[in-house]
C-alpha atoms as a PDB file:
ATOM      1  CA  UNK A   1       4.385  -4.258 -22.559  1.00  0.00           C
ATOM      2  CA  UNK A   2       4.923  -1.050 -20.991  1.00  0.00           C
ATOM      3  CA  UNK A   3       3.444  -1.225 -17.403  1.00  0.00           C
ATOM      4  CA  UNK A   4       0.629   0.966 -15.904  1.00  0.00           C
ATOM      5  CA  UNK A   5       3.002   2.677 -13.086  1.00  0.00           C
ATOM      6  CA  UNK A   6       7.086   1.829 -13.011  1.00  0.00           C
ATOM      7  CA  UNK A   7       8.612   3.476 -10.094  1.00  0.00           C
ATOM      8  CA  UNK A   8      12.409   2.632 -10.076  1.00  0.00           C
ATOM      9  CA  UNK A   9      15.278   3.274  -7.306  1.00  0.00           C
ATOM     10  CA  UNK A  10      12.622   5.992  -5.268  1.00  0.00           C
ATOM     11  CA  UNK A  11      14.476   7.116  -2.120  1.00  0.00           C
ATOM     12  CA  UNK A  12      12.747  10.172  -0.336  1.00  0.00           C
ATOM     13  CA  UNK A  13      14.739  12.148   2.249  1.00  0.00           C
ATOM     14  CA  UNK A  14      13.360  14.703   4.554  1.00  0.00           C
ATOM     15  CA  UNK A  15      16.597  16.656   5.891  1.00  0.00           C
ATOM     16  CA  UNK A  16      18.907  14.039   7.474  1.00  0.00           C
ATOM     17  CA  UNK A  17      16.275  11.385   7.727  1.00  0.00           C
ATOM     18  CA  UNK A  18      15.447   9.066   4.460  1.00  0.00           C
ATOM     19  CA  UNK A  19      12.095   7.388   5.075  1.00  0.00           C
ATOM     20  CA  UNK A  20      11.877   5.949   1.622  1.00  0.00           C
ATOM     21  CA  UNK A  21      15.504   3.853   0.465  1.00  0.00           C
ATOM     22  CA  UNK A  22      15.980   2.610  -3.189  1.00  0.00           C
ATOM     23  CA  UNK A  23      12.165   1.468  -3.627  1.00  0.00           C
ATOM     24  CA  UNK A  24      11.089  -0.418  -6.963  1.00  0.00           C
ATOM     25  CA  UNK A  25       8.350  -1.754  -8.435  1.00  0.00           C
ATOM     26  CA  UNK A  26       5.884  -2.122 -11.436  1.00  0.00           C
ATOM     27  CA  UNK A  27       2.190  -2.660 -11.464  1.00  0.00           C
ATOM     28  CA  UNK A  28       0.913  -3.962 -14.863  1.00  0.00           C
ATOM     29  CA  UNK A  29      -2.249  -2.141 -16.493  1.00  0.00           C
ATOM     30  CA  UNK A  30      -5.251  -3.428 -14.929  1.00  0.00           C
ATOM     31  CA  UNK A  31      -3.865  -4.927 -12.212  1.00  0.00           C
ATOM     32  CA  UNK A  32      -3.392  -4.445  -7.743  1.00  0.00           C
ATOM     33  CA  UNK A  33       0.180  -4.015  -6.041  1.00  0.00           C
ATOM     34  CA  UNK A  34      -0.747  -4.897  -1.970  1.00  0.00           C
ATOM     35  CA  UNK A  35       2.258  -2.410  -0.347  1.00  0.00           C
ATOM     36  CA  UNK A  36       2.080  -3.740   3.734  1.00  0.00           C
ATOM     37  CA  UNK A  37       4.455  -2.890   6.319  1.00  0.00           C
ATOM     38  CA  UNK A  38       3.784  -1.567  10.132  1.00  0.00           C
ATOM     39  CA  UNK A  39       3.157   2.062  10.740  1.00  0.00           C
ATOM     40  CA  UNK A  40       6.039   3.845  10.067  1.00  0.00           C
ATOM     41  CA  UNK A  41       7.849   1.481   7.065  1.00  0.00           C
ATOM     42  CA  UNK A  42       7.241   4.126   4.478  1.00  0.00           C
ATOM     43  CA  UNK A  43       4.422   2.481   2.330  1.00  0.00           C
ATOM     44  CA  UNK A  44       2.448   5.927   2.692  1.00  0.00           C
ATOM     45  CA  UNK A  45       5.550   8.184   1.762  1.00  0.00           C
ATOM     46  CA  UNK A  46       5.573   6.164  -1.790  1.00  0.00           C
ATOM     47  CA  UNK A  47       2.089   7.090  -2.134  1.00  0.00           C
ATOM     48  CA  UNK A  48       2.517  10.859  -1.488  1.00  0.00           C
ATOM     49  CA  UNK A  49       6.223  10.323  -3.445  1.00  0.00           C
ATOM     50  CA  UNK A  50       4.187   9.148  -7.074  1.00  0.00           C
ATOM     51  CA  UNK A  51       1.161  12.141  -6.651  1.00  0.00           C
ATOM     52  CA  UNK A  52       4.153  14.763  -5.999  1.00  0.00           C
ATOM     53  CA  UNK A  53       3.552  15.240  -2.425  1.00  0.00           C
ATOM     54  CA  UNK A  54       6.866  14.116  -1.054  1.00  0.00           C
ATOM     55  CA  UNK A  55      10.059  15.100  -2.193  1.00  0.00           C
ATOM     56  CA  UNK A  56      11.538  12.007  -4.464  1.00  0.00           C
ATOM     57  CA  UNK A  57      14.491  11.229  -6.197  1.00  0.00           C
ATOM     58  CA  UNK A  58      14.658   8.146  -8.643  1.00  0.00           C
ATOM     59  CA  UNK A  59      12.379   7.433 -11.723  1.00  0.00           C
ATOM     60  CA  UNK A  60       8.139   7.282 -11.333  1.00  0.00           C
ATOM     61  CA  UNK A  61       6.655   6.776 -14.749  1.00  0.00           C
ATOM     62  CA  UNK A  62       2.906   6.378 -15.607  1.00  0.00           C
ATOM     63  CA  UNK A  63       2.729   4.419 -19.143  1.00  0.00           C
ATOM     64  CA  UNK A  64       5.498   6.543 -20.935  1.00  0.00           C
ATOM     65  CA  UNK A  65       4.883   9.827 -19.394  1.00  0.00           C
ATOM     66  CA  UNK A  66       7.348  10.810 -16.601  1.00  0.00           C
ATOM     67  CA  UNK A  67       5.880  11.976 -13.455  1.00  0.00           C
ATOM     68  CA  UNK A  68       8.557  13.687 -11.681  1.00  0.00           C
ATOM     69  CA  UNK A  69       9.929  17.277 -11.652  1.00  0.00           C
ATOM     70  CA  UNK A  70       7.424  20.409 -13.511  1.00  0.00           C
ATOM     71  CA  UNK A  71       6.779  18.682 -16.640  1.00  0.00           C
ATOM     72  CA  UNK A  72       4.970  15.395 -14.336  1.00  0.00           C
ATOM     73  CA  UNK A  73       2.078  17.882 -13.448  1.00  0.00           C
ATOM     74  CA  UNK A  74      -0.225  17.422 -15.871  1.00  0.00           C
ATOM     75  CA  UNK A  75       0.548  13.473 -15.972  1.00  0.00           C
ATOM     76  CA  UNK A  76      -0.136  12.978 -12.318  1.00  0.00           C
ATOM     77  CA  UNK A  77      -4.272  14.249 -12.479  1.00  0.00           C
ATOM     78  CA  UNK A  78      -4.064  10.389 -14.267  1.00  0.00           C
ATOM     79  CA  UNK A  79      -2.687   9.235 -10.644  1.00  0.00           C
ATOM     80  CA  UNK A  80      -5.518   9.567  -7.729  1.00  0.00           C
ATOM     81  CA  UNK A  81      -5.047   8.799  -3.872  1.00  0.00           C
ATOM     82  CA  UNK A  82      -7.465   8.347  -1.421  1.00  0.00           C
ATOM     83  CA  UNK A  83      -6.388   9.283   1.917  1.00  0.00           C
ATOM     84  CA  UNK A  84      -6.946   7.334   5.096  1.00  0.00           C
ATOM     85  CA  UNK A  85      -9.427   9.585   6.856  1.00  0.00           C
ATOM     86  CA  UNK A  86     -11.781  11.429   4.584  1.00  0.00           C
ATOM     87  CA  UNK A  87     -12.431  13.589   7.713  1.00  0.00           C
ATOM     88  CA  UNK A  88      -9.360  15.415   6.783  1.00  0.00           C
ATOM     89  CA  UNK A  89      -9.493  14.988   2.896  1.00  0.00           C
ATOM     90  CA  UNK A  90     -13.108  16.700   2.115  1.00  0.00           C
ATOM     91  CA  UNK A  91     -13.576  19.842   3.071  1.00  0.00           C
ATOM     92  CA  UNK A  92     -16.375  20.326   5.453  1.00  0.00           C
ATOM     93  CA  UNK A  93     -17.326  23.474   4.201  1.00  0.00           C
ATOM     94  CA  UNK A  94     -18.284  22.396   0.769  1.00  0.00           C
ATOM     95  CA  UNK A  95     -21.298  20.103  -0.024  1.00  0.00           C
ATOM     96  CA  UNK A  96     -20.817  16.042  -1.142  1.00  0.00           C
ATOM     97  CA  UNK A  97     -21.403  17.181  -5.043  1.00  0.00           C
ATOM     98  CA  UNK A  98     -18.948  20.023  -4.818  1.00  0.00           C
ATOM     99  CA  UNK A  99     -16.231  17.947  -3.321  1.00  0.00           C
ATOM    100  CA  UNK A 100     -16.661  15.077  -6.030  1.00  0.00           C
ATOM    101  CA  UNK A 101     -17.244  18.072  -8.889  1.00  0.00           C
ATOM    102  CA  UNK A 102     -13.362  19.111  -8.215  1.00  0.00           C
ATOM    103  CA  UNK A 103     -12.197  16.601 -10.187  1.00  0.00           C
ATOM    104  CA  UNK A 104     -14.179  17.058 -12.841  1.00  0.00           C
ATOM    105  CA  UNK A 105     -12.738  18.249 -16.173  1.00  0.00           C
ATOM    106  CA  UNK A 106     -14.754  20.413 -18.159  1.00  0.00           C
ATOM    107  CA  UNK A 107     -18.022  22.332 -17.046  1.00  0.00           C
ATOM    108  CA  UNK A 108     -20.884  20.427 -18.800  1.00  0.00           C
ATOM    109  CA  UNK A 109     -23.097  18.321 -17.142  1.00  0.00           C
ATOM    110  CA  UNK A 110     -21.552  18.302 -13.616  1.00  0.00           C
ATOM    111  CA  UNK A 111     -24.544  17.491 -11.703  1.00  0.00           C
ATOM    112  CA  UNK A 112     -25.487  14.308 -13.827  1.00  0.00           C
ATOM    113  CA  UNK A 113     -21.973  13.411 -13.501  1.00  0.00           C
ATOM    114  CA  UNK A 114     -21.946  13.327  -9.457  1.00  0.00           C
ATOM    115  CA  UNK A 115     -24.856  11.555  -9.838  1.00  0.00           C
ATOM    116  CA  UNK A 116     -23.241   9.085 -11.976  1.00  0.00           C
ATOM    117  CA  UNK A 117     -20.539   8.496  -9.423  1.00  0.00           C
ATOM    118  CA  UNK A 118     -22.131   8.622  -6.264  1.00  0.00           C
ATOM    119  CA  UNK A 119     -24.208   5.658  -7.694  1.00  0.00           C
ATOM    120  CA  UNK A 120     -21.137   4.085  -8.945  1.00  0.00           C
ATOM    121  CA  UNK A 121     -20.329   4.267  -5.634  1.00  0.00           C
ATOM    122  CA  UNK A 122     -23.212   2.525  -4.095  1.00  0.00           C
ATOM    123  CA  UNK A 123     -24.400   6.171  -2.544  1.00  0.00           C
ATOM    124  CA  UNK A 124     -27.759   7.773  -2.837  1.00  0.00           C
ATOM    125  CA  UNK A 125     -27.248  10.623  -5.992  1.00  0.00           C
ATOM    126  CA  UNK A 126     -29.512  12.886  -3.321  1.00  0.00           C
ATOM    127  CA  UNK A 127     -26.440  13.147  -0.447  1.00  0.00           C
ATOM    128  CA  UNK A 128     -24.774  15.698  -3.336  1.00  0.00           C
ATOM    129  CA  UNK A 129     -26.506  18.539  -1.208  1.00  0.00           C
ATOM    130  CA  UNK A 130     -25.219  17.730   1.901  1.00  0.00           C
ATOM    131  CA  UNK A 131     -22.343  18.483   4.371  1.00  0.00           C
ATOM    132  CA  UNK A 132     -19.513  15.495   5.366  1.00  0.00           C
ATOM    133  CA  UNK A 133     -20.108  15.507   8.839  1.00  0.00           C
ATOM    134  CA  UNK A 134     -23.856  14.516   8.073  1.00  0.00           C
ATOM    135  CA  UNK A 135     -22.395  11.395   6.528  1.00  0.00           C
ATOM    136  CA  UNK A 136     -21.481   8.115   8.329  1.00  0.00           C
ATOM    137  CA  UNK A 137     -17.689   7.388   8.286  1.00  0.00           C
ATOM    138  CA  UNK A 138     -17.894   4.558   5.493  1.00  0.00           C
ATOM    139  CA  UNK A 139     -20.391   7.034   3.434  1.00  0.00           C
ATOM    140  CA  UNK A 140     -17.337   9.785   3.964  1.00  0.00           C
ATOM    141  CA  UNK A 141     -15.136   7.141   2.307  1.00  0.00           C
ATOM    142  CA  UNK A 142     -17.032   6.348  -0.559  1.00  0.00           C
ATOM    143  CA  UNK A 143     -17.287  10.472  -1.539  1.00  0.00           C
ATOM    144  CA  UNK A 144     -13.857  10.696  -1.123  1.00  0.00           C
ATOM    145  CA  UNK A 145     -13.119   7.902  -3.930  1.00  0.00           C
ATOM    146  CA  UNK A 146     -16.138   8.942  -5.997  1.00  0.00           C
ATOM    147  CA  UNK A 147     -13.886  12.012  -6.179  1.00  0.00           C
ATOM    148  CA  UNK A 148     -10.973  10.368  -7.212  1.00  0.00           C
ATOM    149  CA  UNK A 149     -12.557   8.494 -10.025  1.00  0.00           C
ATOM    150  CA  UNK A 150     -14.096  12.024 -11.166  1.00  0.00           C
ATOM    151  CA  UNK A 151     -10.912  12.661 -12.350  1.00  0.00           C
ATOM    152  CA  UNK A 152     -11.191   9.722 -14.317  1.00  0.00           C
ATOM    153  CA  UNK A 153      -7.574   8.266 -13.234  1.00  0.00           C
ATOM    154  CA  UNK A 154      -5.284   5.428 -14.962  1.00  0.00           C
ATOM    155  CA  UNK A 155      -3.757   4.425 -11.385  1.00  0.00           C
ATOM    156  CA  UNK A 156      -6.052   4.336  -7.800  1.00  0.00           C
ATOM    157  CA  UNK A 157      -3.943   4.550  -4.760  1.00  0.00           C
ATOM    158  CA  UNK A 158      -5.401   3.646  -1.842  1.00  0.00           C
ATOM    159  CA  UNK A 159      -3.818   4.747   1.151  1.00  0.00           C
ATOM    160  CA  UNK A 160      -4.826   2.712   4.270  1.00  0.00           C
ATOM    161  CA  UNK A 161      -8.464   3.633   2.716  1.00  0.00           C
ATOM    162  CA  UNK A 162     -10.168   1.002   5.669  1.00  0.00           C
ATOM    163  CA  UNK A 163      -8.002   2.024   8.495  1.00  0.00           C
ATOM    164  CA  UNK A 164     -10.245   4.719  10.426  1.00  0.00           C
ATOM    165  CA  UNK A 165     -13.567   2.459   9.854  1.00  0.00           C
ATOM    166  CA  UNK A 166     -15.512  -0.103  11.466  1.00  0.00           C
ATOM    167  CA  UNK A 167     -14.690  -3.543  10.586  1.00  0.00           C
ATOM    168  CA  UNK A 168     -18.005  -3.943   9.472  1.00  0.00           C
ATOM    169  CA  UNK A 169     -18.044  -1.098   7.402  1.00  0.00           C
ATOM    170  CA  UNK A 170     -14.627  -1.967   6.468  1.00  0.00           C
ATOM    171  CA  UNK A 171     -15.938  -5.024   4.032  1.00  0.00           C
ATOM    172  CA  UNK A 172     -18.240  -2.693   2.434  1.00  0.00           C
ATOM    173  CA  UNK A 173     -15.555  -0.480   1.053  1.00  0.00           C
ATOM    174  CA  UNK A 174     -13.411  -3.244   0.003  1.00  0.00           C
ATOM    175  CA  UNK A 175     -15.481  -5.182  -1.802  1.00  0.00           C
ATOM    176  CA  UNK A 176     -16.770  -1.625  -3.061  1.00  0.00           C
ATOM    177  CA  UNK A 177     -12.856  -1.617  -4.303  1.00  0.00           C
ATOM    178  CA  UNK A 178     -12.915  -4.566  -6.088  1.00  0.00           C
ATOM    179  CA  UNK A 179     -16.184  -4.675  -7.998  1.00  0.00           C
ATOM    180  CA  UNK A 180     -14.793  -0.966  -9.071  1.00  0.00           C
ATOM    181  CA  UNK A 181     -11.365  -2.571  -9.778  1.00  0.00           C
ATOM    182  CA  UNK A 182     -12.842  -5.264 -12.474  1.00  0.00           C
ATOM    183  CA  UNK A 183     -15.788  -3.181 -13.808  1.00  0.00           C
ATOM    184  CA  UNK A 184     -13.339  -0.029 -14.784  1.00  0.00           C
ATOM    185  CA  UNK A 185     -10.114  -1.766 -15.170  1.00  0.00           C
ATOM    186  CA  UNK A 186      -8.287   0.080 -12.883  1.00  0.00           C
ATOM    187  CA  UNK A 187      -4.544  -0.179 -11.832  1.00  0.00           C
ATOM    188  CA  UNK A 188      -4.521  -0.073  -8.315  1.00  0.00           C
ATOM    189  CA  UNK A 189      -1.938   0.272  -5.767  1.00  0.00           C
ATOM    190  CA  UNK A 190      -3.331  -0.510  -2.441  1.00  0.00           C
ATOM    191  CA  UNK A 191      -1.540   0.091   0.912  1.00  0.00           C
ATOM    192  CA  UNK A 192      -2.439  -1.755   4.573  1.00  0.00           C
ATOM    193  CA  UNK A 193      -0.830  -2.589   7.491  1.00  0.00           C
ATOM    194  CA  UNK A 194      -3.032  -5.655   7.346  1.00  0.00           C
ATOM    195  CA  UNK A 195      -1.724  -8.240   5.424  1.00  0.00           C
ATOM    196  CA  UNK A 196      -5.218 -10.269   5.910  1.00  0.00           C
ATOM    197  CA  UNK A 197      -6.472  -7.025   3.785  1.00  0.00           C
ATOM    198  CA  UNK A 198      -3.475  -7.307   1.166  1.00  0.00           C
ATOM    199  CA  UNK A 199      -3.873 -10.701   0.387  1.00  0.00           C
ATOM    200  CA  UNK A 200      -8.148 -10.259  -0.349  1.00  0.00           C
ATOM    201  CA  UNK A 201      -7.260  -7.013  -2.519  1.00  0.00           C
ATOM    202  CA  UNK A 202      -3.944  -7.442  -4.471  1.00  0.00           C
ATOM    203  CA  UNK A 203      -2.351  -9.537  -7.304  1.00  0.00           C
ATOM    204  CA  UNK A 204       1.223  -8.959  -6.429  1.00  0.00           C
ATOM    205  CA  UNK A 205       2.510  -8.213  -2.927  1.00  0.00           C
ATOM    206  CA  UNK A 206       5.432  -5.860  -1.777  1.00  0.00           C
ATOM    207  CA  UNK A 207       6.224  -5.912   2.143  1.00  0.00           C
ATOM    208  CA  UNK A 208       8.011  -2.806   3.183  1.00  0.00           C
ATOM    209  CA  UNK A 209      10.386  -2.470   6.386  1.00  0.00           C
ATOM    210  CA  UNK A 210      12.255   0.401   7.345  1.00  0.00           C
ATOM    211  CA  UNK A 211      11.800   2.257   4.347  1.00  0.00           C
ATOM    212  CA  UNK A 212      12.294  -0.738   1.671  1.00  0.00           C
ATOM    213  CA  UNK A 213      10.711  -3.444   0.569  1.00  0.00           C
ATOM    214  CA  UNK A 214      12.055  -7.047   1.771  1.00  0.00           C
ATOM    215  CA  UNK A 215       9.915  -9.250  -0.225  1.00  0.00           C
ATOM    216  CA  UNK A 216       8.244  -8.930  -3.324  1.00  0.00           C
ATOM    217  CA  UNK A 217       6.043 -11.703  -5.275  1.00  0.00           C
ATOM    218  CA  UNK A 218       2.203 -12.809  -6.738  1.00  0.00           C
ATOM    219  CA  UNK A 219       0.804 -12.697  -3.525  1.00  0.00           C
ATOM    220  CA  UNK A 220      -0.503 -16.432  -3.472  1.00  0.00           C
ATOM    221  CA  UNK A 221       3.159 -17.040  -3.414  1.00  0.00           C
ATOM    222  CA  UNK A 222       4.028 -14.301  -0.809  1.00  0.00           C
ATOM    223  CA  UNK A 223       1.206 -15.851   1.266  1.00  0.00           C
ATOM    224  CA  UNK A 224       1.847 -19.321   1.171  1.00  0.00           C
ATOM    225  CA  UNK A 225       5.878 -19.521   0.977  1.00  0.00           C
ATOM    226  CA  UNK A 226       7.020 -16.469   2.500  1.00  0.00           C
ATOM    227  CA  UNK A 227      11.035 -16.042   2.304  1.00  0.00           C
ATOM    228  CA  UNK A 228      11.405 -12.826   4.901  1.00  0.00           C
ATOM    229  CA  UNK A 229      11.169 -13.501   8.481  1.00  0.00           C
ATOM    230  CA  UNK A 230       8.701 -10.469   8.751  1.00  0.00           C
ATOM    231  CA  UNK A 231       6.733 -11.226   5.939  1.00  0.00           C
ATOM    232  CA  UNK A 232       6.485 -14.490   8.316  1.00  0.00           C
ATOM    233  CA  UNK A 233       6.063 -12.383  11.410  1.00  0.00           C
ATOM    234  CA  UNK A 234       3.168  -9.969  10.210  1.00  0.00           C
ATOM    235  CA  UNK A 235       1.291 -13.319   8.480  1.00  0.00           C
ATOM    236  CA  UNK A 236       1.409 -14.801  12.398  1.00  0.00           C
ATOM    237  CA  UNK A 237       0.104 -11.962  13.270  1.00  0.00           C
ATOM    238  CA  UNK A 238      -3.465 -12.091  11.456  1.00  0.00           C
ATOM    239  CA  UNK A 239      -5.909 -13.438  13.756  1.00  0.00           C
ATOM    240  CA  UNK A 240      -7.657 -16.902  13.241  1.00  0.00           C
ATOM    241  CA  UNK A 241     -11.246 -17.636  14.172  1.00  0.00           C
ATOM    242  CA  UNK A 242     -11.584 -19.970  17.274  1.00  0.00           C
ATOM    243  CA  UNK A 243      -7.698 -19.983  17.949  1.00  0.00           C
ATOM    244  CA  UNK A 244      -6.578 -19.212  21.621  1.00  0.00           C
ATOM    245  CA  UNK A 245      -3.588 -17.610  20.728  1.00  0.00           C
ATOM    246  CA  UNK A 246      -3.258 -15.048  18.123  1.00  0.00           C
ATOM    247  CA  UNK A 247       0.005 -14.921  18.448  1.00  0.00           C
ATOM    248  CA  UNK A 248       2.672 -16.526  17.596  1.00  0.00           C
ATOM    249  CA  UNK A 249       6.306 -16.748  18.614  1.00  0.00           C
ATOM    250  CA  UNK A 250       6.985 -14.779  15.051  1.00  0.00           C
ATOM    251  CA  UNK A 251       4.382 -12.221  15.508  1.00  0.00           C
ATOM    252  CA  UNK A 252       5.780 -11.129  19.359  1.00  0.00           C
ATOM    253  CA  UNK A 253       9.125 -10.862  17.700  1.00  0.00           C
ATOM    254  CA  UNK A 254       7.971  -8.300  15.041  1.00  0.00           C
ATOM    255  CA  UNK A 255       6.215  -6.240  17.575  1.00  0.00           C
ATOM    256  CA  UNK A 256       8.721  -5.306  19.597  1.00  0.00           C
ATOM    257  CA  UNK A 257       9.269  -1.912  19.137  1.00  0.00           C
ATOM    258  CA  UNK A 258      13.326  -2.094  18.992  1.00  0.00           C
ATOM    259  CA  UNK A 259      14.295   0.321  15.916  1.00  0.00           C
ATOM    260  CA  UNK A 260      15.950  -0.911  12.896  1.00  0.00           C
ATOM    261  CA  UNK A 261      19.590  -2.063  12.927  1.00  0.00           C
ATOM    262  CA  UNK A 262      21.876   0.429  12.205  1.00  0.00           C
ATOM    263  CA  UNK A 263      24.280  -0.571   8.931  1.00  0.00           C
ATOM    264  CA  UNK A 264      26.007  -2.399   7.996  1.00  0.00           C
ATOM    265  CA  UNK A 265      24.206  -5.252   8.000  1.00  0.00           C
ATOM    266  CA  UNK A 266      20.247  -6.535   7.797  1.00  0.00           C
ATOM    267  CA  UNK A 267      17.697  -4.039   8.850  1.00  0.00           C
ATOM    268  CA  UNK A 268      16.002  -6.590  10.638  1.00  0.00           C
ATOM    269  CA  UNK A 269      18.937  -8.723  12.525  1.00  0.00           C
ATOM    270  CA  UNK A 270      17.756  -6.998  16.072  1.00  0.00           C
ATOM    271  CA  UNK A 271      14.074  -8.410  15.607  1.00  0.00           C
ATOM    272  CA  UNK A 272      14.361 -10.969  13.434  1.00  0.00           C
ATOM    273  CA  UNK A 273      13.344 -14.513  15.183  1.00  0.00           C
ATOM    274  CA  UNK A 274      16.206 -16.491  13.077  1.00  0.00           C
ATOM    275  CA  UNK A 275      18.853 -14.034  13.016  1.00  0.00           C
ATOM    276  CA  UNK A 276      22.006 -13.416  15.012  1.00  0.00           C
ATOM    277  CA  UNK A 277      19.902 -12.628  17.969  1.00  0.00           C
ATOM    278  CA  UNK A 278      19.438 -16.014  18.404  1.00  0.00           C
ATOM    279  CA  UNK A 279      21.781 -17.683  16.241  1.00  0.00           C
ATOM    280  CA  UNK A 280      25.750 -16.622  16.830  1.00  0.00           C
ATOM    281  CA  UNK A 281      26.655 -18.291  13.466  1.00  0.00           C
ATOM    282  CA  UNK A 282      24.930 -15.913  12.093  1.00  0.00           C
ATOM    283  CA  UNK A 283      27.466 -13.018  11.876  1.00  0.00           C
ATOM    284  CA  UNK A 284      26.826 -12.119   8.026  1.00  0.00           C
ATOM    285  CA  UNK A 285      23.806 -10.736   9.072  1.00  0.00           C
ATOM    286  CA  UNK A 286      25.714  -7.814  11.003  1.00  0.00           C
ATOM    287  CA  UNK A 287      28.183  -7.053   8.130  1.00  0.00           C
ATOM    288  CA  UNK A 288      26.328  -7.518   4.653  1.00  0.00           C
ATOM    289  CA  UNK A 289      23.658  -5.980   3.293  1.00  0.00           C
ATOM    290  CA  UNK A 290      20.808  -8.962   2.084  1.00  0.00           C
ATOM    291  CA  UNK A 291      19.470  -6.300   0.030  1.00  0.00           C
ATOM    292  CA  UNK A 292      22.516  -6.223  -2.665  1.00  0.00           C
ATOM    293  CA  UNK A 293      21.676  -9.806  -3.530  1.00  0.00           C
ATOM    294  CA  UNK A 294      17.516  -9.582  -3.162  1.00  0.00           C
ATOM    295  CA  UNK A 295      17.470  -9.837  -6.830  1.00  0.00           C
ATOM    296  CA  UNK A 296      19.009 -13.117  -6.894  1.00  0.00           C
ATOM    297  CA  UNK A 297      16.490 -15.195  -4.628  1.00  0.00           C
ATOM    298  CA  UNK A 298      12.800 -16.018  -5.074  1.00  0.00           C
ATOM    299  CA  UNK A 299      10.323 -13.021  -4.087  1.00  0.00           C
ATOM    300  CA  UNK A 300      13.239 -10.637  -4.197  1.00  0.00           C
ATOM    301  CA  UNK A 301      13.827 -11.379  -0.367  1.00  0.00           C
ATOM    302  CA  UNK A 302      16.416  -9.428   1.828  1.00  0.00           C
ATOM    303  CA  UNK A 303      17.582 -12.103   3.933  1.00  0.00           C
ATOM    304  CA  UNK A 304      20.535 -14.086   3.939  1.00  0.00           C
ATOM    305  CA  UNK A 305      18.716 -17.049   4.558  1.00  0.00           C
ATOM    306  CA  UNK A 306      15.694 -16.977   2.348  1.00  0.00           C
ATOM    307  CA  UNK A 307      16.227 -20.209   0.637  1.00  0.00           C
ATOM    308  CA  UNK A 308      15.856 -21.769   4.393  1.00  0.00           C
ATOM    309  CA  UNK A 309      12.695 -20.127   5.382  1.00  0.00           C
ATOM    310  CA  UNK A 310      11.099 -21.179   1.337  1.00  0.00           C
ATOM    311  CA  UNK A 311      11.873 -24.958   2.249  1.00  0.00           C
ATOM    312  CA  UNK A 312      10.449 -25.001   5.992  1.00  0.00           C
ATOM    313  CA  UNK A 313       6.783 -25.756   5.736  1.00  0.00           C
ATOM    314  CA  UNK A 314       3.939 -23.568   4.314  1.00  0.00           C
ATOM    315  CA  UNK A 315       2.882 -20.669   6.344  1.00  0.00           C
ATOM    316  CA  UNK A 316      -0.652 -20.940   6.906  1.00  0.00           C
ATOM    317  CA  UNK A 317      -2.216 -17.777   6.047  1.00  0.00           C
ATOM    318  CA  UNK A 318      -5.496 -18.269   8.047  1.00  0.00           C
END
């Protein structure tokens, strides 16, 4: 079956510097893709790259309909983001019902349709009168992907959607995700720093470093039996009630803000916690790629020594 979104071999380049390197994946109709990395690992470039708001090369389909280059225009209204900070994303100058109305097709019945939505989206129909900056930052949030659904889209990406909230608030708007997930059937692509976040909202799990993904699997599988040492890292970093240290060994490693290894070699060999940093029979990790074999080993890892890391004992996710 033909899936939902296919984006094959995406590589983005702005000038001399590629933020986005040979990126693929598929997310079946009706189902999440969890993209996680740190800041900076280019999980937001793919979502600007698929709505046509960063220059891509490589194949992005939608179904059968090809979304790059002129003739992708009219297929990519059926692909909605919702930015992190709906501060920036609704204009303040236009009421809650005009900003939800602009994806609207058609001219009939536009008032009972925000009304519909703003419901949908657990909101009071009566906010369509007023301005954003009346509204809380959650309630901002919630306009901004009542507006997305107006355009009544076949893929939801949410871009880091929970990032500028309260944690509080932040629960509200996930579960808000979900129940809108099931109930409409939507494909979803979902992107988070927070892999805690990933694992509650996705079915399949891509971990992005440097531009590419490293690891790629159902996320139960991801979660429990992790093959990349920085899947590994950014799982010891998720905080667990009553522990001491939130830390561990793992998670100090992957913050360190070294940059990327320069090729050849793994991306990851000067942070990586069981690389040649610390290991000096590790020397393949400074001359070969991991990445030309990925599709080889379980998850699609990039590391030399994923089979190792599958057979140490279960991460526990927290």
């Amino acid at each position: 079956m033909t899936p939902a979104l296919s984006v094959q071999d995406l590589t983005v380049r702005y000038g001399a510097f590629t933020a986005v390197r040979g990126v693929s994946f598929e997310v079946p109709h009706g189902s999440v893709l969890g993209l996680v990395g740190e800041s900076g690992s280019g999980k937001s470039t793919v979502a600007r790259a698929i709505v046509g708001l960063a220059p891509a090369q490589g194949a992005i389909r939608l179904g059968d309909a090809d979304l790059t280059g002129r003739r992708g225009r009219a297929a990519r209204r059926r692909v909605q983001l919702v930015f992190q900070d709906p501060r920036g994303s609704l204009d303040p100058r236009r009421s809650v019902g005009d900003s939800i109305a602009e994806g609207l097709r058609g001219t009939g019945r536009r008032s009972a349709r925000v009304a519909e939505l703003l419901e949908l989206v657990s909101l009071d129909p009566s906010l369509a009168v007023v301005r954003p900056h009346q509204l809380s930052g959650g309630q901002r949030q919630r306009v901004a992907i009542a507006r997305a659904l107006a355009a009544d889209p076949e893929v939801l990406i949410a871009d880091e959607v929970t990032a500028s909230l309260d944690v509080s608030v932040q629960a509200v708007v996930l579960n808000l995700l979900r129940r809108l997930q099931r109930e409409l059937g939507l494909t979803m692509v979902f992107i988070s720093h927070n892999l805690a976040v990933v694992r509650y909202m996705s079915d399949e799990i891509a971990v992005m470093f440097n531009g590419r993904v490293v690891e790629q699997g159902p996320a139960g599988e991801v979660i429990s039996a992790p093959e990349h040492p920085y899947t590994r890292s950014l799982l010891a970093a998720i905080p667990e009630l009553g522990a001491h240290r939130l830390l561990s060994e793992e998670a100090v490693e992957a913050s360190v803000t070294a940059r990327p290894a320069p090729p050849p070699g793994c991306d990851y060999r000067l942070r990586c916690p069981v690389g040649p940093a610390v290991r000096e029979d590790r020397a393949i990790c400074r001359t070969d790629d991991p990445a030309a074999q990925a599709g080889q080993r379980l998850h699609l890892a990039a590391c030399h020594f994923a089979a190792e890391r599958t057979a140490l004992a279960p991460v526990n996710p927290g």
